[in-house]
Structure formats: C-alpha cells, structure tokens
Protein backbone atom coordinates (compact mmCIF):
# COMPACT_ATOMS: atom_id res chain seq x y z
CA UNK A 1 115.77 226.87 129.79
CA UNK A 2 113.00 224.17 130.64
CA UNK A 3 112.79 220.86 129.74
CA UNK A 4 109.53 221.79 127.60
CA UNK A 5 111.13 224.64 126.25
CA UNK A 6 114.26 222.63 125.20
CA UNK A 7 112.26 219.35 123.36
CA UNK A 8 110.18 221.70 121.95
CA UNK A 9 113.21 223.81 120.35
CA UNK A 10 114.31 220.14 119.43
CA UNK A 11 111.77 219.09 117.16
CA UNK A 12 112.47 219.51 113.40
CA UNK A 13 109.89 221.36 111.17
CA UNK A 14 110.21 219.43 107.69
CA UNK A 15 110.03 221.52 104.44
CA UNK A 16 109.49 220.18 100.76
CA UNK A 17 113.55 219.45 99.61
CA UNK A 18 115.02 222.46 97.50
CA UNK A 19 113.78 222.03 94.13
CA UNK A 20 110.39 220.39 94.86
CA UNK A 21 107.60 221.17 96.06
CA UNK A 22 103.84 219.85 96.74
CA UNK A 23 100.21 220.49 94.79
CA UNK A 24 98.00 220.76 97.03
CA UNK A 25 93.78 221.22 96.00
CA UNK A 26 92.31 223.15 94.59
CA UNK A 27 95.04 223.53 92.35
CA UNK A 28 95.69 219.88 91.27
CA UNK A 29 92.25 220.00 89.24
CA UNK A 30 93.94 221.93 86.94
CA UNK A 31 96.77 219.67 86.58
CA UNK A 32 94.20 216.62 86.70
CA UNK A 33 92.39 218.65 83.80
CA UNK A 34 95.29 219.12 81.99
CA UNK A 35 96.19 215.30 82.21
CA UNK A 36 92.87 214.20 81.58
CA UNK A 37 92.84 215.87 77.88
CA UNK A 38 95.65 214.55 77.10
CA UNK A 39 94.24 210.76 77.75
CA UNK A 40 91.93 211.88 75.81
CA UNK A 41 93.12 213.68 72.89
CA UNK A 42 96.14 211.13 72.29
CA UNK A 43 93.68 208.12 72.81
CA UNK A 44 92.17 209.67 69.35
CA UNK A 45 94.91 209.79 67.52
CA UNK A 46 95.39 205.71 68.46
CA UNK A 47 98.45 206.22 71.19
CA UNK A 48 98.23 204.09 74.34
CA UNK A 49 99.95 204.89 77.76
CA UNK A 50 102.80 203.56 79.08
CA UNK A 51 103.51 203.62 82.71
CA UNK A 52 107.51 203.20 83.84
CA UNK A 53 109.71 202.73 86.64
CA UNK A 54 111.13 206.01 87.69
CA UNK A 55 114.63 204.83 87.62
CA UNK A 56 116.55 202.82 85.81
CA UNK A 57 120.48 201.82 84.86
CA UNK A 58 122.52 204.52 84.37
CA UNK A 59 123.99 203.28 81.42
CA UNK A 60 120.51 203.81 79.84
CA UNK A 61 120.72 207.58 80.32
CA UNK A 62 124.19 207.89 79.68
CA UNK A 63 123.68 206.20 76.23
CA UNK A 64 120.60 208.26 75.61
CA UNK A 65 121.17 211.51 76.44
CA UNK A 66 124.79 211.72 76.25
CA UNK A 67 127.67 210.91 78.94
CA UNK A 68 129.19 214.14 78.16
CA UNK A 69 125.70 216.27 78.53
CA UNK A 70 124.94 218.13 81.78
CA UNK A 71 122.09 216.04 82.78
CA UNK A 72 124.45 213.19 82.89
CA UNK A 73 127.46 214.55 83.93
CA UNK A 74 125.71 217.17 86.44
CA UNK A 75 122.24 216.66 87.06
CA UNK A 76 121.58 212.99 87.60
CA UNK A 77 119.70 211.44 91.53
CA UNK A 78 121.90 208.38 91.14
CA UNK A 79 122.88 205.67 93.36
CA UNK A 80 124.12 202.17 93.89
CA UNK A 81 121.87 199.36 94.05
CA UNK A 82 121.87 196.87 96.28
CA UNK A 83 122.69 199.94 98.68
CA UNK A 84 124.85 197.05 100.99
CA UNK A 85 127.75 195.06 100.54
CA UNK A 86 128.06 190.83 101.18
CA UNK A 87 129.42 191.98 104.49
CA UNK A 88 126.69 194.38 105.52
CA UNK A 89 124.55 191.67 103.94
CA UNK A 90 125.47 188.97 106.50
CA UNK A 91 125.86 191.35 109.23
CA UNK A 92 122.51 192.23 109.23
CA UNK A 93 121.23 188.57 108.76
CA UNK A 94 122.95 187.63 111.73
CA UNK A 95 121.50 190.83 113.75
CA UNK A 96 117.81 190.38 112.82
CA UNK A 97 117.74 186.50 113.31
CA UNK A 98 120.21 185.85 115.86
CA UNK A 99 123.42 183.20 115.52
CA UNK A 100 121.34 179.85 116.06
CA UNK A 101 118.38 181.32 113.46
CA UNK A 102 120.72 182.49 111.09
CA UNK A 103 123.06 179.19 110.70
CA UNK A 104 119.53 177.48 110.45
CA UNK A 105 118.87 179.93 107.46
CA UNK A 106 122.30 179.16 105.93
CA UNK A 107 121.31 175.45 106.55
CA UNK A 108 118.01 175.39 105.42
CA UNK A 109 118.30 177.78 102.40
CA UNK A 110 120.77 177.46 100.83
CA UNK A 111 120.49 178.39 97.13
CA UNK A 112 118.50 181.38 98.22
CA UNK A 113 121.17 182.78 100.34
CA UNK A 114 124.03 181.98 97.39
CA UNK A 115 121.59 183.65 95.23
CA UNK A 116 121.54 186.53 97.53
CA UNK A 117 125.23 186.57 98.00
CA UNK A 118 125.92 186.65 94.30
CA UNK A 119 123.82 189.64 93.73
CA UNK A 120 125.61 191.70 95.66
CA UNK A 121 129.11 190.88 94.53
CA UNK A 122 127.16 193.17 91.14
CA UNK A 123 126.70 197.02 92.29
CA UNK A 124 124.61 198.51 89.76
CA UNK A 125 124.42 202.21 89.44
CA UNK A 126 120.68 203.38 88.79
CA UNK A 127 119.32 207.04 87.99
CA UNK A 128 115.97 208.59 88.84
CA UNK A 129 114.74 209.18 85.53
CA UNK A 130 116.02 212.76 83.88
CA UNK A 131 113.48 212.26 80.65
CA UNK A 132 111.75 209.04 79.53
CA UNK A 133 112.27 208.60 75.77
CA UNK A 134 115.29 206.12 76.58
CA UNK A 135 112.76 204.09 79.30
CA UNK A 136 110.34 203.96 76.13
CA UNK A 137 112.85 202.87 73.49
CA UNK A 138 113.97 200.49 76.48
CA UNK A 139 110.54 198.80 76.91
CA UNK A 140 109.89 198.63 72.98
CA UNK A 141 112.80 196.44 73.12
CA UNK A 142 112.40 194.75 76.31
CA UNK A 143 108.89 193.63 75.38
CA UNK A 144 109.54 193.03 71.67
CA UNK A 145 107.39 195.43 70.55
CA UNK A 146 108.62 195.22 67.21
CA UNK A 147 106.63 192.40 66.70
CA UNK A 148 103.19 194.21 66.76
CA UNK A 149 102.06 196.23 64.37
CA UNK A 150 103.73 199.25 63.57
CA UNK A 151 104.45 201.57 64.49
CA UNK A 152 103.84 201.40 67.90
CA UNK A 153 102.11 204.59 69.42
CA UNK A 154 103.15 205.11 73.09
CA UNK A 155 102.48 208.37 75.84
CA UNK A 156 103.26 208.73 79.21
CA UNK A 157 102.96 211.69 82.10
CA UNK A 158 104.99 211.91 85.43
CA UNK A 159 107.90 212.90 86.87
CA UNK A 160 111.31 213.55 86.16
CA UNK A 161 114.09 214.50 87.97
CA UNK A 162 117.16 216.42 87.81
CA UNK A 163 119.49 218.59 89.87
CA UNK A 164 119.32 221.77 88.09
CA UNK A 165 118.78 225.49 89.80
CA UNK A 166 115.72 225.73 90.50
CA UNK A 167 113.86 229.04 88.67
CA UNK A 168 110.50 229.95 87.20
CA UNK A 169 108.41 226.69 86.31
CA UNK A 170 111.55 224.72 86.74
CA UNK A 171 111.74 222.55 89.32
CA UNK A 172 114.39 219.81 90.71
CA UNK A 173 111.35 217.59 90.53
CA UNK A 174 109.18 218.20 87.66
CA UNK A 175 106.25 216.29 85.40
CA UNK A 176 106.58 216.07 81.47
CA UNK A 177 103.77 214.74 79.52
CA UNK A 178 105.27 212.98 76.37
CA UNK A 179 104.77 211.16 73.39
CA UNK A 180 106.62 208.16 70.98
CA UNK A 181 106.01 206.83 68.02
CA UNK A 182 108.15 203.75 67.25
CA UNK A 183 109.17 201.43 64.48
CA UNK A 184 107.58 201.95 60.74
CA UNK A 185 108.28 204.58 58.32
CA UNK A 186 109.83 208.03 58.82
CA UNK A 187 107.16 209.30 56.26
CA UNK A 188 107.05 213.05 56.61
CA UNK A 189 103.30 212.65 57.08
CA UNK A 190 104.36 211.10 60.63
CA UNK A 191 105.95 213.93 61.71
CA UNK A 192 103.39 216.15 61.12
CA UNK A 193 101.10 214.10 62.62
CA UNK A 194 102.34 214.02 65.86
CA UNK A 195 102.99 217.80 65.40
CA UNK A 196 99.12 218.01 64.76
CA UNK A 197 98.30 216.18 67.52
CA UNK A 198 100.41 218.42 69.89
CA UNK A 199 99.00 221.68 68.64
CA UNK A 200 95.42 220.02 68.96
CA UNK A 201 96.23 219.26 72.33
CA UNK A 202 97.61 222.62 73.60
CA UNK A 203 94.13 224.33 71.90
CA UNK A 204 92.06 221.98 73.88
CA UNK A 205 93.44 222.98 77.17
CA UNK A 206 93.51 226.37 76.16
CA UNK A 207 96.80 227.42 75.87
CA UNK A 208 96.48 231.11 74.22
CA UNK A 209 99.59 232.45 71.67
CA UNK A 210 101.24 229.19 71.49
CA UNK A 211 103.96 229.27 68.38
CA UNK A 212 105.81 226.60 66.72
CA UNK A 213 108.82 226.41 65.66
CA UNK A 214 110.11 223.69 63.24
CA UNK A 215 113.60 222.86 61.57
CA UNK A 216 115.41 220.01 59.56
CA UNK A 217 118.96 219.03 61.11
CA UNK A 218 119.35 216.51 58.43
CA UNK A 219 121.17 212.97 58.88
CA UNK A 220 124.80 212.37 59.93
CA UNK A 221 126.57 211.77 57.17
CA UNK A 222 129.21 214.06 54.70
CA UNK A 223 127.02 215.55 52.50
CA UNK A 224 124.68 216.94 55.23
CA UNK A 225 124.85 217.35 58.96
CA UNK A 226 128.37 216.37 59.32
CA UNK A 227 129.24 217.96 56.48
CA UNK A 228 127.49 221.31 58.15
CA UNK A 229 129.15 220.71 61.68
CA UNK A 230 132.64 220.79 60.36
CA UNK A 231 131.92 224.34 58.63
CA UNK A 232 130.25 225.49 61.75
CA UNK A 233 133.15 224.65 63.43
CA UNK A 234 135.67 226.15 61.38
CA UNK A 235 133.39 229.10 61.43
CA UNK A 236 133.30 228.75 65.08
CA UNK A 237 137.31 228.76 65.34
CA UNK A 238 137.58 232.14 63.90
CA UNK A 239 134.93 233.99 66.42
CA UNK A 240 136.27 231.86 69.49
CA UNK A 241 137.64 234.89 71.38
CA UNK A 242 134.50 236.56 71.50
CA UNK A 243 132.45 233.92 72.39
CA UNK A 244 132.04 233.14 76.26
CA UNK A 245 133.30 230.33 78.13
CA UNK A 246 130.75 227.66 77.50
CA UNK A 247 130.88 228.42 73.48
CA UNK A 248 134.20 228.03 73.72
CA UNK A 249 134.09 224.63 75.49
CA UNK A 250 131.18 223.50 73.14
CA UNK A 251 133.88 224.29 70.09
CA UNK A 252 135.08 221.26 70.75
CA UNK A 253 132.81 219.15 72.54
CA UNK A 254 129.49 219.88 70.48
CA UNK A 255 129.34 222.59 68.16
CA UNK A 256 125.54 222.19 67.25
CA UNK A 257 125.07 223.72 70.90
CA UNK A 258 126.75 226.85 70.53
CA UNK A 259 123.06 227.76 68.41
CA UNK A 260 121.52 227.46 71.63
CA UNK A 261 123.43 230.25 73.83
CA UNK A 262 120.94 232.82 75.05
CA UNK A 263 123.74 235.16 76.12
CA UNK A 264 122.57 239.19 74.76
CA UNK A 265 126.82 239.29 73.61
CA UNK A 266 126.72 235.94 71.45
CA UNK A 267 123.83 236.61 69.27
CA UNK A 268 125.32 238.93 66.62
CA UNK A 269 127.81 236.55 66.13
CA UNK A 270 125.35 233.64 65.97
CA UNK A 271 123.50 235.11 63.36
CA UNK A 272 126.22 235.48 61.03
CA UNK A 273 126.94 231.43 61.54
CA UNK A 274 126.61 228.89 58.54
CA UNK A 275 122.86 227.22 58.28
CA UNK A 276 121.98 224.05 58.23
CA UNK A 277 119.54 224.67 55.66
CA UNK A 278 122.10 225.51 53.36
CA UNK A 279 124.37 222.04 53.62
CA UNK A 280 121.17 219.62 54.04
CA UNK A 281 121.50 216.63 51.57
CA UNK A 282 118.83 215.87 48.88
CA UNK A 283 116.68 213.74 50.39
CA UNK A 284 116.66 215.60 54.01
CA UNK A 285 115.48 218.66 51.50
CA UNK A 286 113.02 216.60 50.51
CA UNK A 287 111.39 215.25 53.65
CA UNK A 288 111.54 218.84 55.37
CA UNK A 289 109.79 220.34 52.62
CA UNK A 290 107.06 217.63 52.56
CA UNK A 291 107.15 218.04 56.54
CA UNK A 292 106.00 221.74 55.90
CA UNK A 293 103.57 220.81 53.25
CA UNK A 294 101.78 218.41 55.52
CA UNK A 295 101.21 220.76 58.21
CA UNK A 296 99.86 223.15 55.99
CA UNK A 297 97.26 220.30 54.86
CA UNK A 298 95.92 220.11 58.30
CA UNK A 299 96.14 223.76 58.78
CA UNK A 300 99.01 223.83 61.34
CA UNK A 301 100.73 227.51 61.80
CA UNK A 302 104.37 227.00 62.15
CA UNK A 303 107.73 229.35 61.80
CA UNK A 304 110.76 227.95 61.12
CA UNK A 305 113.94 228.54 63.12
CA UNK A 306 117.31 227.21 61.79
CA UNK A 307 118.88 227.32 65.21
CA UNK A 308 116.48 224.57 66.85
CA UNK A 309 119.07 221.61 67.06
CA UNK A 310 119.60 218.41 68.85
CA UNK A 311 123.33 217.51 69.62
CA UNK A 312 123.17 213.84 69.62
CA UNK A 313 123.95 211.89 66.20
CA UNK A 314 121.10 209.66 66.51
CA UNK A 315 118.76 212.60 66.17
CA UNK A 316 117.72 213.70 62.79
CA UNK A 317 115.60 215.77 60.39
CA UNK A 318 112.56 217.27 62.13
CA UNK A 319 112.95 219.03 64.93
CA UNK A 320 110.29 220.97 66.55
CA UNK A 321 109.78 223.21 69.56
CA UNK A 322 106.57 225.17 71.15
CA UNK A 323 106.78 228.06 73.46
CA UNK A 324 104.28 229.96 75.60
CA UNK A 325 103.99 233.37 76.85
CA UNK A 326 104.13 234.44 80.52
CA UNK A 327 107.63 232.32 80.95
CA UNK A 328 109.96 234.80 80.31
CA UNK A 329 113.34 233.84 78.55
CA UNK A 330 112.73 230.39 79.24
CA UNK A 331 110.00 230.41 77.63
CA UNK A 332 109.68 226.66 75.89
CA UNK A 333 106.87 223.79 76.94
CA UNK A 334 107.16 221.51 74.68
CA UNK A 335 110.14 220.23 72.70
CA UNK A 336 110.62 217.13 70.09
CA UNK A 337 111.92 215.76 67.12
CA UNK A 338 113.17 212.47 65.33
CA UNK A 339 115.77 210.00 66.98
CA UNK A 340 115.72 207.16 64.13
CA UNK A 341 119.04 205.67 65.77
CA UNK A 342 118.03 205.55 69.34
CA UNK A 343 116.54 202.36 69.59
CA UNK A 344 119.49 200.38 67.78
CA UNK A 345 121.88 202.21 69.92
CA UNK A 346 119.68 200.99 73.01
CA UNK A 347 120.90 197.18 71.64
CA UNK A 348 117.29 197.04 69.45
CA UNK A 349 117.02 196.60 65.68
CA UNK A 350 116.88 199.64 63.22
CA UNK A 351 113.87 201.77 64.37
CA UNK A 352 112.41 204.68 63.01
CA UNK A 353 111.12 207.06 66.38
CA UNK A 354 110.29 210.60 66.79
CA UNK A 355 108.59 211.76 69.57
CA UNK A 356 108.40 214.75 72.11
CA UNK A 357 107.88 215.67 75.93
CA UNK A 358 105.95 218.50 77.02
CA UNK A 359 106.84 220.43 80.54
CA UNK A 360 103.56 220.32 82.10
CA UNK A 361 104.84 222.53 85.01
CA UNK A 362 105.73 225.20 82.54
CA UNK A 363 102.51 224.43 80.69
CA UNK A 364 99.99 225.25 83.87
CA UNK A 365 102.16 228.17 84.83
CA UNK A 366 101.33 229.46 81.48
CA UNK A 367 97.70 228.16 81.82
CA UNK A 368 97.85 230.48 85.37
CA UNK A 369 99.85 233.26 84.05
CA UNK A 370 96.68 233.90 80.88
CA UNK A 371 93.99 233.62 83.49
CA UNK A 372 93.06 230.16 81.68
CA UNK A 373 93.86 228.00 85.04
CA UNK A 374 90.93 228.64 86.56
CA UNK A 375 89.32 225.27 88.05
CA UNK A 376 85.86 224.49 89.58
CA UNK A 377 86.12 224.65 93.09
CA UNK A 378 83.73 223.78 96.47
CA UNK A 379 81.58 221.98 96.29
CA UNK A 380 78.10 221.50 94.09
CA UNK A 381 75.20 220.32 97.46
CA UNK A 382 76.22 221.13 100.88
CA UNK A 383 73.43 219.16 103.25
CA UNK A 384 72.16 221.18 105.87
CA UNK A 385 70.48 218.38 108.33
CA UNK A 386 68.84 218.90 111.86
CA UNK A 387 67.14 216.81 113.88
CA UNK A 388 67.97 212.74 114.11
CA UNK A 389 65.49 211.78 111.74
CA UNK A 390 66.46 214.21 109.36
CA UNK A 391 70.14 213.04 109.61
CA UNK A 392 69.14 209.51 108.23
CA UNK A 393 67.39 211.43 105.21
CA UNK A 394 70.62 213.17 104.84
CA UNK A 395 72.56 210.08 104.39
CA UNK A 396 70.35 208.68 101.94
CA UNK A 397 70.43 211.88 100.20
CA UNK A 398 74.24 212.17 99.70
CA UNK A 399 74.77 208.42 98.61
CA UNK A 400 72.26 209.06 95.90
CA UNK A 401 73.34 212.65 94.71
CA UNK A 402 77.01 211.42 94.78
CA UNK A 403 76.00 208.47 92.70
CA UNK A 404 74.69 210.48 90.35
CA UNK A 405 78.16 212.53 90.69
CA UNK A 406 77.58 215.75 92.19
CA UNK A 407 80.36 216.22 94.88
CA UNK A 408 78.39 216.52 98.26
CA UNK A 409 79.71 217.67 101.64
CA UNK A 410 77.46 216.03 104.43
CA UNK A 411 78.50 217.72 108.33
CA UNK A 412 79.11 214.82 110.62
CA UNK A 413 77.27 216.43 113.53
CA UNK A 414 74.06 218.45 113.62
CA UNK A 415 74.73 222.37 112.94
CA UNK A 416 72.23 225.18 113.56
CA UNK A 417 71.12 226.78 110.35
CA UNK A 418 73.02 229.94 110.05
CA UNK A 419 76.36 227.95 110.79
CA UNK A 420 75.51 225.49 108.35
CA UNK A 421 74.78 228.36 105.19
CA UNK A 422 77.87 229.78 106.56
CA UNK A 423 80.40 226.64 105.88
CA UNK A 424 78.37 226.04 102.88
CA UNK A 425 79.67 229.30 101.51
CA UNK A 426 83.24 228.91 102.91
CA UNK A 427 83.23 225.73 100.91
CA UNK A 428 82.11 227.24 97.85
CA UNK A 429 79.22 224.89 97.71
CA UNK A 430 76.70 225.86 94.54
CA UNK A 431 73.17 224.75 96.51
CA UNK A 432 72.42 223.90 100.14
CA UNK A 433 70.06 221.01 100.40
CA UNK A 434 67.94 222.04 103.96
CA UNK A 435 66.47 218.39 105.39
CA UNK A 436 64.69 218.80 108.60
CA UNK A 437 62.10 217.28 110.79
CA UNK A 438 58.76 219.52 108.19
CA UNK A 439 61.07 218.34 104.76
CA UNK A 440 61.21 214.75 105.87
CA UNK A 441 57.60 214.38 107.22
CA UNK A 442 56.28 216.36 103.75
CA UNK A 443 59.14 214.27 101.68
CA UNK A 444 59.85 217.34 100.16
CA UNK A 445 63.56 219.00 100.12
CA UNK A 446 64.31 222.87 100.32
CA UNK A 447 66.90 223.52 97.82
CA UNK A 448 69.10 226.13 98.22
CA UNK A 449 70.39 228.82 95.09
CA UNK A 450 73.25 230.06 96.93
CA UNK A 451 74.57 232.78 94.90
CA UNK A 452 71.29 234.60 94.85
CA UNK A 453 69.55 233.41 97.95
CA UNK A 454 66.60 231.55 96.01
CA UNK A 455 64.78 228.04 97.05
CA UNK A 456 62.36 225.91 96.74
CA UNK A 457 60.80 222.80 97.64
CA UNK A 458 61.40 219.69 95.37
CA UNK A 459 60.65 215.60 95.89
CA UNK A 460 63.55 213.46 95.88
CA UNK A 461 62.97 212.81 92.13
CA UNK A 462 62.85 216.62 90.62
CA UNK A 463 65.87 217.13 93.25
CA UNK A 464 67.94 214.85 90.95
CA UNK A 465 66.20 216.13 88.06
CA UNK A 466 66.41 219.72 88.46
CA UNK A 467 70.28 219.43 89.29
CA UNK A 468 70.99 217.67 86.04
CA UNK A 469 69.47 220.40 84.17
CA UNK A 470 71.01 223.17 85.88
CA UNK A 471 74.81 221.57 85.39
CA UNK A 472 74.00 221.11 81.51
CA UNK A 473 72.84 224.58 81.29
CA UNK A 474 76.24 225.86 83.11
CA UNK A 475 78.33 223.64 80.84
C-alpha cells in the first residue's frame, strides 16, 4: 500500500451523531415558516418570547419531570461542570504559563485564583435541556416575575435533547415550540384560551385533520385524584398477571401511566379500568365542565379522552393533547396541560401555570406527509450581465431590487447567454433580468417571464414597478 493510499484510508468522514441530524435549504423555509407564525400568532394573543440556556442543573429536571421518569433516569446529555478538578486546574496553569509566570499569577492575583480554586472544590452536574417548562418556571422565579403583572405570558422554540431511539419524527435532538402562562388565576377561561390559541395556530400553518383531545385529572387530594389512583391501583392489582412488564412495574411506581400503554394485549383490560371522571371532586367537575363550555364559545372542536394523564402531582385538571395524521402510532404534536404546583416546588411562591410544547419535528413531517410543506424556492431575478459596462448596471440593479426584497442571484463573472438562462432555471429563478451593452446605452432592461418564455423591455422604474405587481397578484 502507498503512502497516499494509506493517509487517504486514514482520514475520517464525519456523519451527523445517531439521533440528529442537519436541515439543510430549501427545506428550512418551511421550518422558518412554521416559526415565523408562531411569533406571530402568539404575539396576538399578548405572549412574549423567552430565549434560555440549553442546559441547566440537573436538579432542575429531576424536580420537574420526575427523578424516577425515563427522561431522567434514562435519557438525560448530562455532565459535570467545571469538567476539571483543583489539580487539573493548577496543572494546566502551570503548563500554559510556565513556573516563573505562574508563581507571578499566584503572586499577583490572588483572590482571583482562590476564587478559582473554590469553584472547583463544587462539581455541579448540568443537563442539556430534555423540555423547557422547568427553565421557564426557573426564570419566572429567578427574575421575579411575579412582580409584573399577571399572569405572565411566555413562548419559546428550540431544541431539546434526549437519548431516546431514534424513529419516525423523533429525533435524539429535536425542536419543540412551547408556550406558559404563569401566575394569576386558574380561571377555566385560561385554559381554553391557550387551547384556542394552539388550534389557531396549527390552522394557520395549515395543519389538515388535526383533533383534540381534552381531559380533567383533577387535584391531588382524597376526594379526587388520589382518591382515583388508589382504586386504579387496587383495580390494577387484580389484572397484574396479564399486564406486561412495564404495567407491572408502573403498579407500583405510577399507576396513572399504565393509561398510557399502547401495547394491542393491554387495551381490553384498560378499558375496563376505573375513570377519573367518575372520582373527580366538586369543584374539578366544575372547572372541566366550564373548560368545555369555553371552547365551545370560541368554536373549538374537541373530544374528550379519559386516558390523557400526567403522572406528576403537581399537574392538575386540564389536560390536553393534539395529534396529526401521517405519524403513525405515534401520532401526537402537541401536548399540555396545568402544573399549578410547579413553580412552588421550583423554591417560588404559589403559582398558577399551564402551558404546552408542541414537537415541531413531528409537526413539519406532518406538514410534508399532507403535501402542505411545500416552500418557495430559487430564486425571484436572476441577472444575466455581459459586457463590463453592463456588469456595473448589474450591480446597481441587484442592490436596488434586493432592497426592495426580491432575492436576486447576480453571476460573479460574465456568462454567455444560453449558460446564463440555463443556471437561471437550475436555480428556479421566476424572471431573468438581460443587461447588456444595447439595455444600458437605451436604459431600458429586458425582463425575462421564465416559465413561458415572454419579455419585454422596461426602465429601471416600471422594472420595480411591474415586479411589485406581479408578486401581489401571485400572493
């Protein structure tokens, strides 16, 4: 084997990480659509966005979501911070400065280096983020939100992270697109508000046969949820041996999530289960069924399902989920519900919440899957220039069309006509704007139609003129 032959076997090709993978153009205009109506559909319902760290302490999940949960327990991208020890610390002080720099360091700094000393003696463990309704509740209290008005109306988009098997529109790294509304009432007309706004927002990006489901799980006390656990449990105990493995584990460990099993075997048994709609208290009655009646104010098409659940005590009465067709089984973009203990259990005061998160990579596989993801590509004026003074002209000519924002592909070197036309077309461009030695001397641009071969000859003026017309008769 040669020497070229071995350094060439040698060289690594890099692939995207299991689980992830990019978005390349042209089809992040369809995510950038998608994200772009929800700015603008929560922005009129008076949310503002929140942006957040992508990780934070551990203990924030675990408290959140559950220590005993699989995203915890399983799925977490955690890690220590600082990633080095004192020793490591010093080590690498004295390597980077040398010995006389470093004792002048020492010397010279001294607070700063028993500063940095002291840090490390704490290892923290931090998470990428699984979810972001705990970094939320986190920065409502971090920021004392509750002294602004309330309640506070906060959305966010980007991505989460867990170490699940990757499938259909599930990915290791993956983007959710969520909402929270913090501190105030728990008014029923809250609820279906945000419910509203979600089904508002999934018609505006076009999201075809959409269905929502909606539930109560009451509060935790005796005379409701608890109450209801314990009798699903007993009810449990008597089916155990024909329940699978994880049922049987989540006998114990969480009952609610039994309801959840998608395994063909379980489901007769399932349906024969107590319902929660049967053991709710008086008041949870009460909200749910004013819940209902508010979305049918505003028109809102819902079905309820008595086996939507959240497993987590701090979550109660409305829970609400929204699925999609062309996802198979898993076939749910958009989940939510109320949390009115989360924030207190974060270390904040008593605060009402209830928010949701919506998968976008499940949502534009949908979008894709109804023939609803098509995006505009190529471009709308590619400039076919010859001849030097023409290529000045040209430059003019694509500083002004782009500032009136048309997108504009300008060749950096001269191109004979049929070559131009050609990558014109490859690019997808909607016009070809010919500028040569006749158009520049007569001030007078050919315009190209190129989808049926038509042109004529415009001033700089109508150019701009004409174009604007044509793109409000096409939208």
């Amino acid at each position: 084997m040669s020497d070229a032959t071995a350094k060439k076997e040698e060289v690594r090709k890099f692939q995207a990480v299991k689980g992830t993978r990019d978005i390349p153009p042209p089809e992040t205009a369809l995510w950038n659509r998608v994200e772009q109506t929800a700015h603008e559909v929560f922005g009129t319902f008076g949310y503002g966005e929140i942006r957040l760290p992508i990780f934070e302490a551990t203990e924030l999940f675990a408290r959140a979501v559950g220590s005993e949960t699989d995203i915890v327990s399983k799925e977490m991208y955690s890690f220590s911070d600082p990633p080095e020890d004192i020793a490591d610390y010093v080590l690498r002080l004295f390597q980077e400065k040398g010995k006389d720099a470093f004792r002048r360091f020492v010397e010279q700094n001294p607070p700063e280096f028993r500063k940095e000393v002291a840090e490390r003696k704490v290892v923290q463990l931090v998470s990428l983020r699984p979810e972001a309704t705990a970094s939320v509740c986190r920065a409502y209290i971090e920021h004392n939100m509750q002294q602004l008005p309330q309640p506070v109306k906060l959305y966010y988009t980007g991505p989460m992270f867990r170490r699940e098997r990757p499938q259909k529109g599930r990915y290791r790294q993956f983007y959710q697109i969520g909402a929270e509304i913090l501190g105030g009432t728990d008014a029923p007309g809250i609820d279906a508000e945000v419910i509203e706004m979600l089904m508002t927002f999934f018609d505006k990006v076009g999201l075809q046969g959409a269905t929502l489901y909606i539930n109560s799980i009451g509060h935790n006390a005796d005379n409701c949820r608890r109450g209801y656990v314990a009798n699903l449990k007993a009810a449990l105990e008597k089916v155990k041996d024909k329940l699978g493995p994880d049922s049987q584990r989540r006998i114990d460990t969480n009952p609610l999530r039994v309801l959840d099993s998608k395994l063909e075997s379980e489901q007769p048994i399932i349906a024969t289960l107590p319902r929660i709609a049967d053991h709710l208290c008086d008041e949870c009655k009460t909200h749910y069924a004013e819940v209902k009646r508010q979305l049918e104010v505003r028109g809102v098409l819902y079905q309820e399902n008595w086996r939507l659940v959240r497993g987590l005590d701090y979550y109660m009465r409305t829970t609400f989920e929204i699925t999609a067709p062309g996802l198979g089984s898993q076939n749910a973009v958009c989940g939510g519900g109320r949390y009115d203990g989360l924030v207190e259990l974060l270390g904040g005061p008593p605060t009402k919440g209830i928010g949701f998160a919506i998968g976008e990579d499940r949502l534009i596989l949908s979008l894709q899957e109804s023939g609803k993801g098509q995006v505009q590509q190529g471009r709308d004026i590619y400039i076919a220039w010859m001849g030097e003074r023409a290529y000045a002209a040209a430059v003019h000519a694509a500083k002004d069309l782009r500032k009136a924002g048309f997108s504009v592909e300008l060749p950096p070197v001269e191109q004979k006509f049929g070559k131009a036309l050609s990558q014109a077309d490859k690019l997808g461009a909607k016009y070809a704007l010919i500028l040569g030695d006749n158009e520049v001397s007569e001030a007078l641009w050919t315009l190209k139609t190129l989808s049926d071969g038509t042109q004529q000859k415009l001033t700089e003026s109508d150019l701009l003129e004409f174009l604007r017309q044509q793109e409000k008769v096409s939208s």
